[in-house]
PDB file of N, CA and C in Angstrom:
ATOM      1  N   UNK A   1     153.911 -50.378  55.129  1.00  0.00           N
ATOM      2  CA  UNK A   1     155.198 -50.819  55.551  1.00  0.00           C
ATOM      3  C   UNK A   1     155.795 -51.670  54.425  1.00  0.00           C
ATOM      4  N   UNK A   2     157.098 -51.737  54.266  1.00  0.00           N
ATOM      5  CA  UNK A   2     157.857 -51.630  53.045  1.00  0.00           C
ATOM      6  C   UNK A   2     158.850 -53.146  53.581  1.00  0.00           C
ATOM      7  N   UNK A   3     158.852 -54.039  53.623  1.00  0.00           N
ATOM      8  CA  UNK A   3     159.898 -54.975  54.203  1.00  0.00           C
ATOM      9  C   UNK A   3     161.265 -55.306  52.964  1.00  0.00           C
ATOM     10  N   UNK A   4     162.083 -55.633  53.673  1.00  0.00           N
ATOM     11  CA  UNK A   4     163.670 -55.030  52.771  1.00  0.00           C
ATOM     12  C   UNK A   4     164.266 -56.869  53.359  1.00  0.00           C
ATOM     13  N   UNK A   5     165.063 -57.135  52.598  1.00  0.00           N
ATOM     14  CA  UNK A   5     165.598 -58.437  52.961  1.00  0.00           C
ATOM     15  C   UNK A   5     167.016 -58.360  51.784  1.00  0.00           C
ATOM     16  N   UNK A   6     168.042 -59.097  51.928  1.00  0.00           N
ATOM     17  CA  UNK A   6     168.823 -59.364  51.382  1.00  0.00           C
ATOM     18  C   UNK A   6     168.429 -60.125  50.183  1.00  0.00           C
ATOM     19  N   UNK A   7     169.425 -60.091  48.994  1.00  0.00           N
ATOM     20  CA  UNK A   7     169.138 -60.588  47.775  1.00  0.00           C
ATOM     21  C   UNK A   7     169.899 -62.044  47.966  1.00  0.00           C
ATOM     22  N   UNK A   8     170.783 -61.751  49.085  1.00  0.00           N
ATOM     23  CA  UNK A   8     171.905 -63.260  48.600  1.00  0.00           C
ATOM     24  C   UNK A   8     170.677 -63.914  50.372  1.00  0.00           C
ATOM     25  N   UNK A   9     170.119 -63.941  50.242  1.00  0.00           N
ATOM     26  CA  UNK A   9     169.154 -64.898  51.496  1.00  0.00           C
ATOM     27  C   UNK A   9     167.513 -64.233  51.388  1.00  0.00           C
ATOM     28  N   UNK A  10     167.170 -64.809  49.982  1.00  0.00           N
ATOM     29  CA  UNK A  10     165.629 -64.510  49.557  1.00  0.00           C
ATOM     30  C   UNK A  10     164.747 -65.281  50.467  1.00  0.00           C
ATOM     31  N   UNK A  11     164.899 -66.116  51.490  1.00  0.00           N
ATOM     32  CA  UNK A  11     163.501 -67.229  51.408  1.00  0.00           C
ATOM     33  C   UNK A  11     162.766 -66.504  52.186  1.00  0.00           C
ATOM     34  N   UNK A  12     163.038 -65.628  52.947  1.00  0.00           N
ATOM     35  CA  UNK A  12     161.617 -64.676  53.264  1.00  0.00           C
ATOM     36  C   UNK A  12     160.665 -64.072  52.612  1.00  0.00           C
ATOM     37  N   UNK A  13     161.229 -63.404  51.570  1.00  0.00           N
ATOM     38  CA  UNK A  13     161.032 -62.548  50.406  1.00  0.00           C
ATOM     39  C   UNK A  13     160.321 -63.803  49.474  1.00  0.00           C
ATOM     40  N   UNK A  14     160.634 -64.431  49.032  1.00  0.00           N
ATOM     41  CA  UNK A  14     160.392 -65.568  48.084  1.00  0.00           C
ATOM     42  C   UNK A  14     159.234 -66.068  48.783  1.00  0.00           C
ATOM     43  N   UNK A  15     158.650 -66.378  50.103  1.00  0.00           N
ATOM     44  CA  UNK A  15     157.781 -66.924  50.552  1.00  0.00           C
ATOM     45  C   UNK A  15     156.794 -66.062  50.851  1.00  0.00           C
ATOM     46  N   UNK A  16     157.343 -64.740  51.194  1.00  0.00           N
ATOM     47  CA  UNK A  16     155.844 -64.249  50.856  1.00  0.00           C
ATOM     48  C   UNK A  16     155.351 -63.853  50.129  1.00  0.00           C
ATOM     49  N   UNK A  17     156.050 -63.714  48.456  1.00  0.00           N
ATOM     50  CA  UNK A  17     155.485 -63.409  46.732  1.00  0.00           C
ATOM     51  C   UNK A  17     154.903 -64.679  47.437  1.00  0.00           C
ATOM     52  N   UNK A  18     154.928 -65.892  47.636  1.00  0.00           N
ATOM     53  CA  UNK A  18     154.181 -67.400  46.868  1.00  0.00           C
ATOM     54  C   UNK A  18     153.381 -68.118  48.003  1.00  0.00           C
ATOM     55  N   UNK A  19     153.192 -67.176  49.051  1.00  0.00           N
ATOM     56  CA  UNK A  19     152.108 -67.730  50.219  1.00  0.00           C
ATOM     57  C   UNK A  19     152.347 -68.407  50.442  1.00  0.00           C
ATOM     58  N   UNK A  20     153.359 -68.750  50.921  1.00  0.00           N
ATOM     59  CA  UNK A  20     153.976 -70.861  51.538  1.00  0.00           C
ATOM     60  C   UNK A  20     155.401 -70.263  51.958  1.00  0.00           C
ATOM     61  N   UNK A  21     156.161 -70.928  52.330  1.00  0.00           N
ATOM     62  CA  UNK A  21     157.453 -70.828  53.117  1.00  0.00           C
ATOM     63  C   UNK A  21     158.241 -71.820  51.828  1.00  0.00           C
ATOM     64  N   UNK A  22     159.185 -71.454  51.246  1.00  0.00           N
ATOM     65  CA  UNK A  22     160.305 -71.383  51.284  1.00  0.00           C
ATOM     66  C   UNK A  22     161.695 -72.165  51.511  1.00  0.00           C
ATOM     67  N   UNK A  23     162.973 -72.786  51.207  1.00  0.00           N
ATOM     68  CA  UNK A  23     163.955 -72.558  51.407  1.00  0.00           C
ATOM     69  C   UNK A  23     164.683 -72.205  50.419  1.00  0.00           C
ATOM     70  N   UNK A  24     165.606 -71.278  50.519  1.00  0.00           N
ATOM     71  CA  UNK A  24     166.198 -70.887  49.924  1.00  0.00           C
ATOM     72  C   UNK A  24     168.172 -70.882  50.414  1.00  0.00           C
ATOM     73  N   UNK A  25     168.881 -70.751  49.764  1.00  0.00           N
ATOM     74  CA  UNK A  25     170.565 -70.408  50.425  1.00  0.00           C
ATOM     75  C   UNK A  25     170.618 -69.457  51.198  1.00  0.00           C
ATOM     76  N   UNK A  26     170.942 -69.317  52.310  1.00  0.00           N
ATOM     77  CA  UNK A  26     171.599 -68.085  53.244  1.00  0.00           C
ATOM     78  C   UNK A  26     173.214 -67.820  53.081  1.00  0.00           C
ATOM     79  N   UNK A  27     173.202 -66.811  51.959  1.00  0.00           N
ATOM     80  CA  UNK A  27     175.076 -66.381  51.660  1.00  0.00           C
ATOM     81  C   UNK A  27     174.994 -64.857  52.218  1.00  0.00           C
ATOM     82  N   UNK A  28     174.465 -64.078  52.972  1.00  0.00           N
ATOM     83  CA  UNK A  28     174.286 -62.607  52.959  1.00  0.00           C
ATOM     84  C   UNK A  28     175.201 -62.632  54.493  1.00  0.00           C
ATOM     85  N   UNK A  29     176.169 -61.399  53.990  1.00  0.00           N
ATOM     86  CA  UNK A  29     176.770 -61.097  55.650  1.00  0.00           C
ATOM     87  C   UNK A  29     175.640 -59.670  56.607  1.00  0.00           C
ATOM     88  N   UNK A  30     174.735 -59.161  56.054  1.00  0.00           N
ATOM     89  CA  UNK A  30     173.325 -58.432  56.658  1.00  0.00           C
ATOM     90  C   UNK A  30     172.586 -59.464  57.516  1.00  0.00           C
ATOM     91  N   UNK A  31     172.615 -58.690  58.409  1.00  0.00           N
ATOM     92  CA  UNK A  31     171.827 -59.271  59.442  1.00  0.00           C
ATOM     93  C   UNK A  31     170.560 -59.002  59.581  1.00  0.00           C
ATOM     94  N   UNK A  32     169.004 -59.211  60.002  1.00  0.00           N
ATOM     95  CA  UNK A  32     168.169 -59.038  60.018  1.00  0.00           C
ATOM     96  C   UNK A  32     166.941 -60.500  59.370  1.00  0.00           C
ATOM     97  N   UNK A  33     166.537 -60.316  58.406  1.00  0.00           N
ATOM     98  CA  UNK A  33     165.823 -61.232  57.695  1.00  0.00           C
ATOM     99  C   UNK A  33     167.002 -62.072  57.148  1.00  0.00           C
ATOM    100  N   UNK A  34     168.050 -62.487  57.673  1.00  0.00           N
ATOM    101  CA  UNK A  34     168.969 -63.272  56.763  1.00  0.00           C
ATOM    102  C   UNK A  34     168.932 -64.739  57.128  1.00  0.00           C
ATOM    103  N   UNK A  35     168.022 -65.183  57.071  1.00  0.00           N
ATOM    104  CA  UNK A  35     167.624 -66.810  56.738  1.00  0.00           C
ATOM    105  C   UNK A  35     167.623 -67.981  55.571  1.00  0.00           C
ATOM    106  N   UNK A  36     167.853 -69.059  55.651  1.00  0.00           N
ATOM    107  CA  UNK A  36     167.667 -69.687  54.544  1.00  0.00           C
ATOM    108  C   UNK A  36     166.637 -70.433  54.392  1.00  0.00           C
ATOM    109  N   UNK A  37     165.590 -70.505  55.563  1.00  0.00           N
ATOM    110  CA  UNK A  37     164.074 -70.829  55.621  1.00  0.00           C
ATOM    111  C   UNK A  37     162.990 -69.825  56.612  1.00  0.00           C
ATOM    112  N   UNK A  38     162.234 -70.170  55.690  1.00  0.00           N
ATOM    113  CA  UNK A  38     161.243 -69.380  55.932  1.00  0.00           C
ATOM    114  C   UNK A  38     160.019 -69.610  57.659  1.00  0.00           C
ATOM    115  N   UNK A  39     159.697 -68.973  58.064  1.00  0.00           N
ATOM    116  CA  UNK A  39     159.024 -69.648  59.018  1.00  0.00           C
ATOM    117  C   UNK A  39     157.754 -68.970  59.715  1.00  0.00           C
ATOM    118  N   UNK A  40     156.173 -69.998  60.118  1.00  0.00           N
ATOM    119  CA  UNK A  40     155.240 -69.310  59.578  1.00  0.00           C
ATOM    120  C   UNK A  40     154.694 -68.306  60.326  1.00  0.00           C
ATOM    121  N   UNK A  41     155.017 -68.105  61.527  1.00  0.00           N
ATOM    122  CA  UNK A  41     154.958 -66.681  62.243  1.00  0.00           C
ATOM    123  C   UNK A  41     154.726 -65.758  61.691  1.00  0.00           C
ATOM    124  N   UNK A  42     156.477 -65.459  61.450  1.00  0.00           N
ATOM    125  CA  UNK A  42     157.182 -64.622  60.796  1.00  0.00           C
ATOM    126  C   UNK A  42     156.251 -64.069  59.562  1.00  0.00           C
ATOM    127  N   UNK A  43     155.815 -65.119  58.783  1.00  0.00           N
ATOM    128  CA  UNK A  43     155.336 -65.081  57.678  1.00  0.00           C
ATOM    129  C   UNK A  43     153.703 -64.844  57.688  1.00  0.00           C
ATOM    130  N   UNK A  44     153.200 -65.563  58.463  1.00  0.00           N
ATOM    131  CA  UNK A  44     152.056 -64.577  58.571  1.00  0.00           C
ATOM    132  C   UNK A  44     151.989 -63.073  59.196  1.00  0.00           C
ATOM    133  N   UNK A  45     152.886 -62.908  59.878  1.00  0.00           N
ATOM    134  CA  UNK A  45     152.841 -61.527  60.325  1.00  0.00           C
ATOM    135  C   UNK A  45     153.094 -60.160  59.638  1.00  0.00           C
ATOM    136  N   UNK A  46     154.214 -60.652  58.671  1.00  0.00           N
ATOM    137  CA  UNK A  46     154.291 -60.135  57.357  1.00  0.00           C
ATOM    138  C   UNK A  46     153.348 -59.966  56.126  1.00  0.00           C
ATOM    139  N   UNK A  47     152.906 -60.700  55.960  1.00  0.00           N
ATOM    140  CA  UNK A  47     151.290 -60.837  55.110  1.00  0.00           C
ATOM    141  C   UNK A  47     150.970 -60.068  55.765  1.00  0.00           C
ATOM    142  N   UNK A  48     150.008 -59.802  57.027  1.00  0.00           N
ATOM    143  CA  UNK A  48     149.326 -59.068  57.636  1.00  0.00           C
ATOM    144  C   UNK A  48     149.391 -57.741  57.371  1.00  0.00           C
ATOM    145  N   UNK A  49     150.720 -57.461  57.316  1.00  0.00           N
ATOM    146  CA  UNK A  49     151.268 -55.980  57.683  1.00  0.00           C
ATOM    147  C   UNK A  49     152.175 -55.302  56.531  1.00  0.00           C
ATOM    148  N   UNK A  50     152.550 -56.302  55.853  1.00  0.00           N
ATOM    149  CA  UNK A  50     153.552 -55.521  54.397  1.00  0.00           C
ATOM    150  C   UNK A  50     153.091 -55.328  53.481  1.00  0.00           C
ATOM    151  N   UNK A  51     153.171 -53.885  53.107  1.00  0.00           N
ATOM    152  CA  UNK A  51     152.510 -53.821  51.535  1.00  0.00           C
ATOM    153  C   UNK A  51     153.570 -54.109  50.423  1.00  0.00           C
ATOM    154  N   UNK A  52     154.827 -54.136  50.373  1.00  0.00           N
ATOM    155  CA  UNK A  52     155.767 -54.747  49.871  1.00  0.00           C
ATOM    156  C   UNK A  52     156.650 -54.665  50.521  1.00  0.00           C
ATOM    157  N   UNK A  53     157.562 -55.665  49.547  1.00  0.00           N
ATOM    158  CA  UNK A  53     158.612 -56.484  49.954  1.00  0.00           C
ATOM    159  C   UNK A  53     159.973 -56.325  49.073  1.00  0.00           C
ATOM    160  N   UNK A  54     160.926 -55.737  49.157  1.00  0.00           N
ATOM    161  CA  UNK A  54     161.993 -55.547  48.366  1.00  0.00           C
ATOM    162  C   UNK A  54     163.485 -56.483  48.496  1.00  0.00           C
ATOM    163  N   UNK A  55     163.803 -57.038  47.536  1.00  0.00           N
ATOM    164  CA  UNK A  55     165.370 -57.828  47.614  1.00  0.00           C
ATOM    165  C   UNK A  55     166.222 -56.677  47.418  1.00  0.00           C
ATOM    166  N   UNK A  56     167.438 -56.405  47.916  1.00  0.00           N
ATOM    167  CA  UNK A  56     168.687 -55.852  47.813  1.00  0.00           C
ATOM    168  C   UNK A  56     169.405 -56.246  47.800  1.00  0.00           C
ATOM    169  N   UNK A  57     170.869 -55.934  47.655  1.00  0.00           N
ATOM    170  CA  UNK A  57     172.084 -56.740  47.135  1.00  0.00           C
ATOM    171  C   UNK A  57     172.641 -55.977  48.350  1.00  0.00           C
ATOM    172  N   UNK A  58     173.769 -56.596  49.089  1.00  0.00           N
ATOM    173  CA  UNK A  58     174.396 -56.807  50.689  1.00  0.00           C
ATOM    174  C   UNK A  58     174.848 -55.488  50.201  1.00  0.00           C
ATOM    175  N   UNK A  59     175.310 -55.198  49.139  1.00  0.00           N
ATOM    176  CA  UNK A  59     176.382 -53.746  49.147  1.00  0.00           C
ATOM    177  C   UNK A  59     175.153 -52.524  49.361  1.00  0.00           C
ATOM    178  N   UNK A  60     174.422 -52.925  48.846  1.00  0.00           N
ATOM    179  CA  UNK A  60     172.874 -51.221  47.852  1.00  0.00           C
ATOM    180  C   UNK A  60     172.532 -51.447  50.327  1.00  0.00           C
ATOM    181  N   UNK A  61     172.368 -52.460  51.033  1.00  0.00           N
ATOM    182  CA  UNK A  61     171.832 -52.351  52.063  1.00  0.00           C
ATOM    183  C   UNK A  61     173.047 -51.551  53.097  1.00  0.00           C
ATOM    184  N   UNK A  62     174.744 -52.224  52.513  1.00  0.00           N
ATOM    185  CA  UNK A  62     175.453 -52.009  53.726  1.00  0.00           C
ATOM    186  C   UNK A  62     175.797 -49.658  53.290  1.00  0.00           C
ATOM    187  N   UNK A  63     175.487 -49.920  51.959  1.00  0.00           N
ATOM    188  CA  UNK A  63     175.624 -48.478  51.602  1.00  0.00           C
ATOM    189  C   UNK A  63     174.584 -47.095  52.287  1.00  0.00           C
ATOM    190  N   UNK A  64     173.852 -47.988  52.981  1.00  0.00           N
ATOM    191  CA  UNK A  64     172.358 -47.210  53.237  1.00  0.00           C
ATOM    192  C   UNK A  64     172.581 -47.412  54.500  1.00  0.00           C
ATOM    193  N   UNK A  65     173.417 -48.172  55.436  1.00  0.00           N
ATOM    194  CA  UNK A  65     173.331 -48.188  56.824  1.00  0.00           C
ATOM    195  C   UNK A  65     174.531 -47.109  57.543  1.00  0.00           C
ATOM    196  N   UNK A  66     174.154 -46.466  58.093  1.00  0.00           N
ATOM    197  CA  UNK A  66     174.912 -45.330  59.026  1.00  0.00           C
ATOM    198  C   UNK A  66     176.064 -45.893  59.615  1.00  0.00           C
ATOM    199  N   UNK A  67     177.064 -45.396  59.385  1.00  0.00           N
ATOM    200  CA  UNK A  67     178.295 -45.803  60.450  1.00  0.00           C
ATOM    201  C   UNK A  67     178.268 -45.607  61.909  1.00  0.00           C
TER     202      UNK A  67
END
């Protein structure tokens, strides 16, 4: 499993490259992982289960979502 997060609201993404949580800015209008802290649930559950983790830019995500 492949986890996808916005580029303009990394601290998910950012916390799980560095095994610790994170804050980071939340500027992304994508909804989903769009946080500006990280939190450790979330974050261990992800460890568990993601083999990577990809940043995207709001346009490369809103271009890929179905009307």
């Amino acid at each position: 499993m492949i986890g996808v997060q916005s580029a303009q609201a990394p601290s998910a993404y950012e916390s799980w490259r560095a095994g610790t949580s994170v804050d980071r800015p939340n500027q992304t209008t994508i909804e989903g992982l769009s946080t500006g802290r990280a939190f450790d649930l979330p974050q261990r559950m992800m460890r568990a289960g993601l083999h990577d983790f990809l940043l995207l830019d709001d346009a490369e995500i809103r271009s890929a979502q179905r009307s």
